[in-house]
N, C-alpha and C. Protein backbone atom coordinates (compact mmCIF):
# COMPACT_ATOMS: atom_id res chain seq x y z
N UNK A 1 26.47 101.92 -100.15
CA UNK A 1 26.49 102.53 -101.47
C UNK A 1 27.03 103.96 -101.36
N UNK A 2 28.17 104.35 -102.11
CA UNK A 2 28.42 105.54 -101.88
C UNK A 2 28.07 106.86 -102.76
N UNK A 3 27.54 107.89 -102.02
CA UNK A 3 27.14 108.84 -102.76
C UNK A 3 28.40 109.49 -103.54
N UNK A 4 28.01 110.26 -104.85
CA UNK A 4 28.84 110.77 -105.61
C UNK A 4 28.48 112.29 -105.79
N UNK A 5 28.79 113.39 -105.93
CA UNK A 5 28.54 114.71 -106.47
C UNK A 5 29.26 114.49 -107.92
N UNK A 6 28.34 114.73 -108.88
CA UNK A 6 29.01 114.47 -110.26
C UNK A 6 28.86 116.05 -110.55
N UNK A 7 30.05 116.59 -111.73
CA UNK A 7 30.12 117.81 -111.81
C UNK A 7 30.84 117.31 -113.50
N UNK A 8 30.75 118.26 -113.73
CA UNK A 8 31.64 118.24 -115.39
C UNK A 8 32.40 119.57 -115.44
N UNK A 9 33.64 118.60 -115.84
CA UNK A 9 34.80 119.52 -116.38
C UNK A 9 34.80 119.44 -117.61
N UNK A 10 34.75 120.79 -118.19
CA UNK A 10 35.28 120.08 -119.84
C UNK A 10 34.03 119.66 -120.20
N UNK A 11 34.28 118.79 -121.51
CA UNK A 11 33.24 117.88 -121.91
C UNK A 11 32.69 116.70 -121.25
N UNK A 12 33.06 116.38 -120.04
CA UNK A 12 33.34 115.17 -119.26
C UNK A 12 32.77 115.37 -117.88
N UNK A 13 31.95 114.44 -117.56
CA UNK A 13 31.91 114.09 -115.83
C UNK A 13 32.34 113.60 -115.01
N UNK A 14 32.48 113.98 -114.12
CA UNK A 14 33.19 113.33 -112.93
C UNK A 14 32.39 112.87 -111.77
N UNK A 15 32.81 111.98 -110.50
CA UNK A 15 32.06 111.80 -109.39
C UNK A 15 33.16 112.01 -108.72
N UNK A 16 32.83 112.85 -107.52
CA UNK A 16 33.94 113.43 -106.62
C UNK A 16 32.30 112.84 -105.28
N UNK A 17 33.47 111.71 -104.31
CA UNK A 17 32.51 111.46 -103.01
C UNK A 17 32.21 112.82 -101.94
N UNK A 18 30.72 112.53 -101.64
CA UNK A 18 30.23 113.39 -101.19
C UNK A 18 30.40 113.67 -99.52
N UNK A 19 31.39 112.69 -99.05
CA UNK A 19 32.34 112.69 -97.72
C UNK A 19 32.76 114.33 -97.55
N UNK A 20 33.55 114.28 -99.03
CA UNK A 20 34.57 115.58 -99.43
C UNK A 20 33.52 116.87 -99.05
N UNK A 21 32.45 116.69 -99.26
CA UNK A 21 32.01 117.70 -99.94
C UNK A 21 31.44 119.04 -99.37
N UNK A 22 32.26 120.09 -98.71
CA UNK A 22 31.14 120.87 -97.85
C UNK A 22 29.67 121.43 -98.15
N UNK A 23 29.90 122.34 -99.26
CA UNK A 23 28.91 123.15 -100.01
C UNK A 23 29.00 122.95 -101.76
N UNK A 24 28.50 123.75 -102.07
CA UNK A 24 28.29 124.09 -103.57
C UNK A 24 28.11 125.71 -104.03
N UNK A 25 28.66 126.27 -103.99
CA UNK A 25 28.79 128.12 -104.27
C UNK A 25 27.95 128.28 -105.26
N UNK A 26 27.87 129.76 -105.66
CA UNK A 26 27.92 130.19 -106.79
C UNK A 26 29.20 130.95 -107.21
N UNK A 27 29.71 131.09 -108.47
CA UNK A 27 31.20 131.35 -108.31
C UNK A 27 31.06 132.88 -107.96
N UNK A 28 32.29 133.24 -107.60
CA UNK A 28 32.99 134.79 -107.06
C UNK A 28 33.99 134.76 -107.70
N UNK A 29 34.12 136.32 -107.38
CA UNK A 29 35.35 136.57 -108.22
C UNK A 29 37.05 136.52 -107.22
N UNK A 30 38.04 135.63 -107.47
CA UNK A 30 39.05 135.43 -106.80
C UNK A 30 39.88 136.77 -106.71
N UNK A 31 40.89 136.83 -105.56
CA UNK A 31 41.22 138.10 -105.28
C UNK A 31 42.64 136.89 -105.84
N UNK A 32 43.70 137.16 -106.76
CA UNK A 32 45.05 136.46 -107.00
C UNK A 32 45.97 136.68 -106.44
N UNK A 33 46.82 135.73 -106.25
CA UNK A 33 47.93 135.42 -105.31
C UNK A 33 49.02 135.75 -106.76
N UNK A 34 50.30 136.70 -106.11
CA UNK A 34 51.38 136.31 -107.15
C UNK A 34 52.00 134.92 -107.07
N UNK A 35 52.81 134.78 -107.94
CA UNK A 35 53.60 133.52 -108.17
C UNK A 35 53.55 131.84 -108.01
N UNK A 36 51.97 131.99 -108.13
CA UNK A 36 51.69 130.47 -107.95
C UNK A 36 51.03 129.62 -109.15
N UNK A 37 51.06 128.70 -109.27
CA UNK A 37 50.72 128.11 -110.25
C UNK A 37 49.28 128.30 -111.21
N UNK A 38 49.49 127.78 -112.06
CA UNK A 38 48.44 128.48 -113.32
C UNK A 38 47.13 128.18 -112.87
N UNK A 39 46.83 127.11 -112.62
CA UNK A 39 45.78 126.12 -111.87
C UNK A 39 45.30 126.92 -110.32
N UNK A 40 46.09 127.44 -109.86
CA UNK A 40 45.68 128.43 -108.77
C UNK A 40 44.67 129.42 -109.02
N UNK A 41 43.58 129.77 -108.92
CA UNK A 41 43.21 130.95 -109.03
C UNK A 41 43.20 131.88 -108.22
N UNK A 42 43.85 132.15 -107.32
CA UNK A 42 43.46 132.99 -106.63
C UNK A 42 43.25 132.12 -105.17
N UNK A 43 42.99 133.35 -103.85
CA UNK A 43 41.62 133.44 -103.03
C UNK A 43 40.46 133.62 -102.57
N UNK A 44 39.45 132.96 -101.94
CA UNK A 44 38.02 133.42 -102.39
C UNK A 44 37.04 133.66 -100.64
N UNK A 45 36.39 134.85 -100.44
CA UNK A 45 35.92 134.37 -99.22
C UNK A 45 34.59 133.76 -99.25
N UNK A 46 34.51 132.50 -98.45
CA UNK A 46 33.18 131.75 -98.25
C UNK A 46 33.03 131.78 -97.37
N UNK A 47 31.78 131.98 -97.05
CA UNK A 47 31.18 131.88 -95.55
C UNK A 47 32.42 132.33 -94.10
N UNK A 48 32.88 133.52 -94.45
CA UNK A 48 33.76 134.23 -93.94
C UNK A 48 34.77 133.27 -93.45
N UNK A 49 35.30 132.45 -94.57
CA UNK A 49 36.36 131.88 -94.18
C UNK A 49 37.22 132.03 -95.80
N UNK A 50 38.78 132.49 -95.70
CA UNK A 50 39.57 132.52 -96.71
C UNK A 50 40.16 131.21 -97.26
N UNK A 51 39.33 131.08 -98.32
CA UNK A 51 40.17 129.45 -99.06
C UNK A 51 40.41 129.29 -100.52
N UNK A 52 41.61 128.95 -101.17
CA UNK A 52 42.23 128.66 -101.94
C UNK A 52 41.07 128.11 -103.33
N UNK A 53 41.60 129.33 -104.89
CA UNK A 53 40.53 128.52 -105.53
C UNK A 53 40.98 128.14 -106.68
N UNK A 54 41.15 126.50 -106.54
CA UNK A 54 41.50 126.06 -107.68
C UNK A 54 40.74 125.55 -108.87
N UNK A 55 41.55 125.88 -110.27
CA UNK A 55 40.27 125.74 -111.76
C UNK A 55 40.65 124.18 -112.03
N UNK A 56 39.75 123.18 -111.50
CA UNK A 56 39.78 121.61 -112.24
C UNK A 56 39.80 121.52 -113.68
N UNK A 57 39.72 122.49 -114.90
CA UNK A 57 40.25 122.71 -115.86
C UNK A 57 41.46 122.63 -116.36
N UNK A 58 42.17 123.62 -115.60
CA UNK A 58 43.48 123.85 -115.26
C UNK A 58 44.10 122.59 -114.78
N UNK A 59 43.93 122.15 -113.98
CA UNK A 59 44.29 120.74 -113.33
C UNK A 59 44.41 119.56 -114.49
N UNK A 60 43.00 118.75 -114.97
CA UNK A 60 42.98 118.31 -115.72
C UNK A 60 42.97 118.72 -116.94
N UNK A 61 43.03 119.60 -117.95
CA UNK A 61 43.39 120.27 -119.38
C UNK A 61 44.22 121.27 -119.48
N UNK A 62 44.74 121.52 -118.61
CA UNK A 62 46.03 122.54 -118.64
C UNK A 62 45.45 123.98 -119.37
N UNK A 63 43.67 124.17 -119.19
CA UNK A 63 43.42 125.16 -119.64
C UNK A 63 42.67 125.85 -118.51
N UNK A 64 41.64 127.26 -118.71
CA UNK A 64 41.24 128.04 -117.94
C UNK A 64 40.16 127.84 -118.11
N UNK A 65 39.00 127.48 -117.01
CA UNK A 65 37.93 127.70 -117.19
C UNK A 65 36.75 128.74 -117.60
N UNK A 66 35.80 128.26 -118.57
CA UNK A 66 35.41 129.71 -119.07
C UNK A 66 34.14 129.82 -118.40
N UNK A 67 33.69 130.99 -117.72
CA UNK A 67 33.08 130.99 -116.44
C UNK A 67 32.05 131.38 -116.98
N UNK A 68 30.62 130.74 -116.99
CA UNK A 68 29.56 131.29 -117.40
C UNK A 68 28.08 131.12 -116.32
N UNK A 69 26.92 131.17 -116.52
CA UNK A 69 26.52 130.53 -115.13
C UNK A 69 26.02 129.78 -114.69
N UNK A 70 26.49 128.32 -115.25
CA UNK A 70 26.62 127.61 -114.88
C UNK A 70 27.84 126.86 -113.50
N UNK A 71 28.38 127.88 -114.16
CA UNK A 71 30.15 127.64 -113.33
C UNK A 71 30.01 127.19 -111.79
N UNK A 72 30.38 126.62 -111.21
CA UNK A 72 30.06 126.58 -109.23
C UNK A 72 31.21 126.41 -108.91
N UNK A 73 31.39 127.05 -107.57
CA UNK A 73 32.64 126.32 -106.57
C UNK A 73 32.43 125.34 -105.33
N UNK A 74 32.99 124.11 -105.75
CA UNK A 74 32.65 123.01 -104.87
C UNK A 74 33.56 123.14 -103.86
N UNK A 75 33.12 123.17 -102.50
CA UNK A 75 33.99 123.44 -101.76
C UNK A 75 34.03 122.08 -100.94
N UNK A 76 35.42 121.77 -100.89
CA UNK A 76 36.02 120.36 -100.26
C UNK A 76 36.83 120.45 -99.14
N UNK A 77 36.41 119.72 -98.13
CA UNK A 77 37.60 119.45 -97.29
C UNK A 77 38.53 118.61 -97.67
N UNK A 78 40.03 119.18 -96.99
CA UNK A 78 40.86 118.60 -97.32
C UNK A 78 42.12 118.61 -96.06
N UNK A 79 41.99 117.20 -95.46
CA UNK A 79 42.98 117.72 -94.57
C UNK A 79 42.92 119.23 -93.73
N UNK A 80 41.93 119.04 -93.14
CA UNK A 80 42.08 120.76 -92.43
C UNK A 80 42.26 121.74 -93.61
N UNK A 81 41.92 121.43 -94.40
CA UNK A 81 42.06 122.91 -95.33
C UNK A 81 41.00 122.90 -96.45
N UNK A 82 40.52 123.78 -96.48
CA UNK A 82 39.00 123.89 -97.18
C UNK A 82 39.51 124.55 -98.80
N UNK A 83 39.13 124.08 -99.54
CA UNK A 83 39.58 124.04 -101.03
C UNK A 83 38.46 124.79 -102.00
N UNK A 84 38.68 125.22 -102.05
CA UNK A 84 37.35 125.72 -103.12
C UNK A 84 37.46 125.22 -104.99
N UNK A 85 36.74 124.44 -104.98
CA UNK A 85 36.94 123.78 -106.68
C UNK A 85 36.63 124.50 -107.65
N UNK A 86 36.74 124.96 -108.76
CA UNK A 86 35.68 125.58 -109.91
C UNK A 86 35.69 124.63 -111.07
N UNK A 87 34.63 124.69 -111.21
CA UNK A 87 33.78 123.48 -112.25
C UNK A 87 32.98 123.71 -112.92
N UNK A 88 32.57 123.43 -113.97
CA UNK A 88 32.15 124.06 -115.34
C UNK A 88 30.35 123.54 -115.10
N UNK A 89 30.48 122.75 -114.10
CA UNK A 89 28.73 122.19 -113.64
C UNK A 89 28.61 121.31 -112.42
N UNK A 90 28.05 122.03 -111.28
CA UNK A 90 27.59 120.66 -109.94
C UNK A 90 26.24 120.13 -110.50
N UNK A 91 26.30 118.67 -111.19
CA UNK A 91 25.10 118.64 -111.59
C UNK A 91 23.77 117.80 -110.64
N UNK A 92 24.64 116.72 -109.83
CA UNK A 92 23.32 115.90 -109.29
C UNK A 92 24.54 114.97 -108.42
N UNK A 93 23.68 114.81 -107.43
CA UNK A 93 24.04 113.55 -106.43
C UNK A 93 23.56 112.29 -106.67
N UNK A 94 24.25 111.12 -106.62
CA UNK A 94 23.76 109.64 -107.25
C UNK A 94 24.00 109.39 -106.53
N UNK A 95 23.58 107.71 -106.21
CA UNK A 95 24.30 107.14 -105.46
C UNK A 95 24.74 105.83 -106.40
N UNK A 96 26.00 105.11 -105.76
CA UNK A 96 26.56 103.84 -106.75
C UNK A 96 26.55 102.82 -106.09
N UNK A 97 26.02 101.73 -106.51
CA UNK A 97 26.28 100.17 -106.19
C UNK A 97 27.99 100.41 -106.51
N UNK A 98 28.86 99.59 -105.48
CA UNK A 98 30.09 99.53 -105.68
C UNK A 98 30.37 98.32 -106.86
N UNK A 99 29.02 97.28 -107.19
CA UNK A 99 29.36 96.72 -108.28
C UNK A 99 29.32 97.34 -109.48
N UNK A 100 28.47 98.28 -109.80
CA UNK A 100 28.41 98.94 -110.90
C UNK A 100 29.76 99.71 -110.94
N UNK A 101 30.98 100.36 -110.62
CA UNK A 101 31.79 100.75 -111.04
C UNK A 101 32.86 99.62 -111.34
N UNK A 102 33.04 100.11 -112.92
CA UNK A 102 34.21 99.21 -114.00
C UNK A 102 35.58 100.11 -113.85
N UNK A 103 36.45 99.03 -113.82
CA UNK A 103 37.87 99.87 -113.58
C UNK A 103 37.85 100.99 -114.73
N UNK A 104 38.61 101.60 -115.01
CA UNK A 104 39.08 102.62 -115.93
C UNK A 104 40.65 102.17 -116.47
N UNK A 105 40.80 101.55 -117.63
CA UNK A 105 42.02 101.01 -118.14
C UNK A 105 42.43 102.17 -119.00
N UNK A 106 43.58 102.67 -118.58
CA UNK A 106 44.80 103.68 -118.72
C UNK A 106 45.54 103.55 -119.82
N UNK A 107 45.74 104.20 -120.83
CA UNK A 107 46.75 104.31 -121.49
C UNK A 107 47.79 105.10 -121.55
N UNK A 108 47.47 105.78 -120.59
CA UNK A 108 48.38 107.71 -120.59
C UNK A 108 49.51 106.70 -119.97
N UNK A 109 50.69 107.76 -120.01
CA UNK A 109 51.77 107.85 -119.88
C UNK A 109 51.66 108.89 -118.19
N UNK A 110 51.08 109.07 -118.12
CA UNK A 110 51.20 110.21 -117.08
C UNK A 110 50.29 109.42 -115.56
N UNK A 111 50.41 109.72 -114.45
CA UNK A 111 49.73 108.82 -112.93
C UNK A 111 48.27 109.41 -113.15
N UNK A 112 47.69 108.57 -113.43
CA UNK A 112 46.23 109.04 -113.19
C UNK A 112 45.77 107.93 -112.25
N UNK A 113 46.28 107.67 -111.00
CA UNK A 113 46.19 107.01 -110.18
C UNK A 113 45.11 107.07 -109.43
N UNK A 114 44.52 108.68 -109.29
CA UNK A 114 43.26 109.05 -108.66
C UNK A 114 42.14 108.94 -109.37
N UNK A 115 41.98 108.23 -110.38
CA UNK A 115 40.92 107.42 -110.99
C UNK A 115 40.33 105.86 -110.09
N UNK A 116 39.48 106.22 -109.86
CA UNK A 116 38.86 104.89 -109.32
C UNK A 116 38.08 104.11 -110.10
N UNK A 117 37.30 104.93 -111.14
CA UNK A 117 37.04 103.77 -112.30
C UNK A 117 35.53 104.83 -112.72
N UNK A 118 34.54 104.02 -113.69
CA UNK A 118 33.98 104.63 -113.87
C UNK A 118 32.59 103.85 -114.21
N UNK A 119 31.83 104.86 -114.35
CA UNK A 119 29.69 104.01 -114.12
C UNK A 119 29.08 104.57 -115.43
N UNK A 120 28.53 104.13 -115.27
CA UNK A 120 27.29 104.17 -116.50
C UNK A 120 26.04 104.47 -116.17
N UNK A 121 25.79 105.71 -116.14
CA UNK A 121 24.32 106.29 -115.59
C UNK A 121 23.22 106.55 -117.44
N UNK A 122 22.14 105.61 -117.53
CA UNK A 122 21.38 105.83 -118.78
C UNK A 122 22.45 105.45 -119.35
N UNK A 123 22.73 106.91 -120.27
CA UNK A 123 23.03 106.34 -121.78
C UNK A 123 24.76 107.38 -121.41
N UNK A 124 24.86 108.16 -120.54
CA UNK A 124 26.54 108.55 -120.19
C UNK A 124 27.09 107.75 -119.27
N UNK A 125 28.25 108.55 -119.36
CA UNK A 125 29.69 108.09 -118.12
C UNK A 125 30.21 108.67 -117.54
N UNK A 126 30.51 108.36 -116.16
CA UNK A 126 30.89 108.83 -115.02
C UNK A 126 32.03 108.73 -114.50
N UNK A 127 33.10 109.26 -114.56
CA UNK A 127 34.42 109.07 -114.02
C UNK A 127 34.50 109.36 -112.79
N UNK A 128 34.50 108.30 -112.02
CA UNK A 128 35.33 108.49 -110.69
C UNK A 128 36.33 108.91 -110.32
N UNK A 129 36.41 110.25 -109.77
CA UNK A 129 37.67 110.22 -109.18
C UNK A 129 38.38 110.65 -107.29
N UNK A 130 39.35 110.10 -106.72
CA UNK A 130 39.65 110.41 -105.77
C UNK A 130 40.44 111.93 -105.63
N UNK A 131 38.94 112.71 -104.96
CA UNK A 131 39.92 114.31 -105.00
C UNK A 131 40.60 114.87 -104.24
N UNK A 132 41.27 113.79 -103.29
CA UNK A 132 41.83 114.01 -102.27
C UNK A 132 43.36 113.68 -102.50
N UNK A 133 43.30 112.40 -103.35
CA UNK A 133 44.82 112.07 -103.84
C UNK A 133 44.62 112.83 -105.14
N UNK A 134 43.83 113.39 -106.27
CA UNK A 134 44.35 114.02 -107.29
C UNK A 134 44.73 115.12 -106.75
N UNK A 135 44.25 115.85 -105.79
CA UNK A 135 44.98 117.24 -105.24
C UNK A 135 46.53 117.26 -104.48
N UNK A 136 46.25 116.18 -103.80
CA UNK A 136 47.12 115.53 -102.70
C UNK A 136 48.73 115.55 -103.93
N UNK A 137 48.47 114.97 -105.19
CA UNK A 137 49.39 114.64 -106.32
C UNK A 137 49.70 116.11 -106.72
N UNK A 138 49.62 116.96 -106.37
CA UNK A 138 49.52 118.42 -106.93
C UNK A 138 50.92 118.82 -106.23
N UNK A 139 51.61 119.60 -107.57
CA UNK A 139 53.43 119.59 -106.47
C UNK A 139 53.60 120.85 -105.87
N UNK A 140 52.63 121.65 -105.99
CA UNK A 140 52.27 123.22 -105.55
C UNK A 140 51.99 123.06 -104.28
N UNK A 141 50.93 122.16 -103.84
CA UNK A 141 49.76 121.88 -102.38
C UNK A 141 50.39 122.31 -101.51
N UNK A 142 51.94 122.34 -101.38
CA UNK A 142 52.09 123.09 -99.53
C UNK A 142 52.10 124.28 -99.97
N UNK A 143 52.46 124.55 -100.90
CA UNK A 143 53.53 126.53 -101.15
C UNK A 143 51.72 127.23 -101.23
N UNK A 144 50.53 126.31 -102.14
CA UNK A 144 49.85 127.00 -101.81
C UNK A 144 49.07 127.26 -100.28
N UNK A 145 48.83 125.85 -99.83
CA UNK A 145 48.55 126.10 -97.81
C UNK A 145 49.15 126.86 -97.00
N UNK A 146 50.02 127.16 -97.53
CA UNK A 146 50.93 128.17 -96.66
C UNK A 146 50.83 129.71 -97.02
N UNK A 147 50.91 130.07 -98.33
CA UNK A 147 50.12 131.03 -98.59
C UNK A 147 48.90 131.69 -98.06
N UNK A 148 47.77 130.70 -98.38
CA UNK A 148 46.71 130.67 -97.53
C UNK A 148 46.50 130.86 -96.33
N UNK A 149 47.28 130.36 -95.59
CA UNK A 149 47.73 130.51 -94.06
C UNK A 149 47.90 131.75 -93.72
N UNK A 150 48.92 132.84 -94.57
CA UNK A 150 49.17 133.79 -93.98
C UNK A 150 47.64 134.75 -94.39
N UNK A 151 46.71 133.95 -94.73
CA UNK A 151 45.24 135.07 -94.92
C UNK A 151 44.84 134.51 -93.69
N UNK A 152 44.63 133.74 -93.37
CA UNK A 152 43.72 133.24 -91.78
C UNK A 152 43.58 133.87 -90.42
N UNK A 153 42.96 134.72 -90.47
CA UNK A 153 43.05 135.50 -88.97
C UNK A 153 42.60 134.61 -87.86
């Protein structure tokens, strides 16, 4: 049964697997990088290590997250590179019968391929998603690792 970290973006929850998952922050304030994408926020130091902090807002709503304190930074591995998420709520760890998740049938026009489907906890819903290929799908991901790179002592 695999565990989930559910968090909400937006009006909406998500389950991001808890494989990914290093920590859970409280947010900081990002020091910004010029010329990178909107969804970038910046860099952030955690646990004296410099890592990249991207707004899952931004990602999925093409807007800015509005940081209140609730806000957290989920910090993910990724491929050797530690990601720092910001998310509007880390709310609870579940775990899922792999029968209980129902596909997620698509209508967008756009790859939402990193959908794995979604559960029914009580009386809400849980969107699964893979945050390794929705980041992975991101057309920025090297220009920002490399960036990053040149902070790494």
């Amino acid at each position: 049964m695999p565990k989930q970290l559910v968090i909400q973006v937006g009006q909406v929850e998500f389950g991001i697997s808890i494989n990914h998952v290093i920590s859970i922050e409280k947010m900081v304030t990002p020091s910004p990088l010029p010329l990178m994408p909107e969804y970038f926020m910046g860099i952030v130091d955690i646990r004296q290590k410099i890592v990249p902090l991207i707004d899952m807002n931004g990602i999925l709503y093409n807007k800015k997250t509005k940081i209140t304190d609730n806000t957290r930074l989920v910090l993910i591995d990724m491929d050797n590179l530690s990601i720092a998420l910001i998310v509007d709520e880390a709310k609870e760890i579940i775990i899922i019968d792999s029968q209980e998740i129902k596909p997620l049938q698509s209508l967008l026009t756009t790859d939402t391929s990193f959908f794995e489907g979604v559960v029914r906890l009580n009386h809400r819903l849980v969107s699964l998603i893979d945050i390794k290929k929705l980041l992975n799908g991101l057309t920025n991901l090297e220009q920002i690792r490399e960036q990053v790179s040149l902070y790494q002592s």
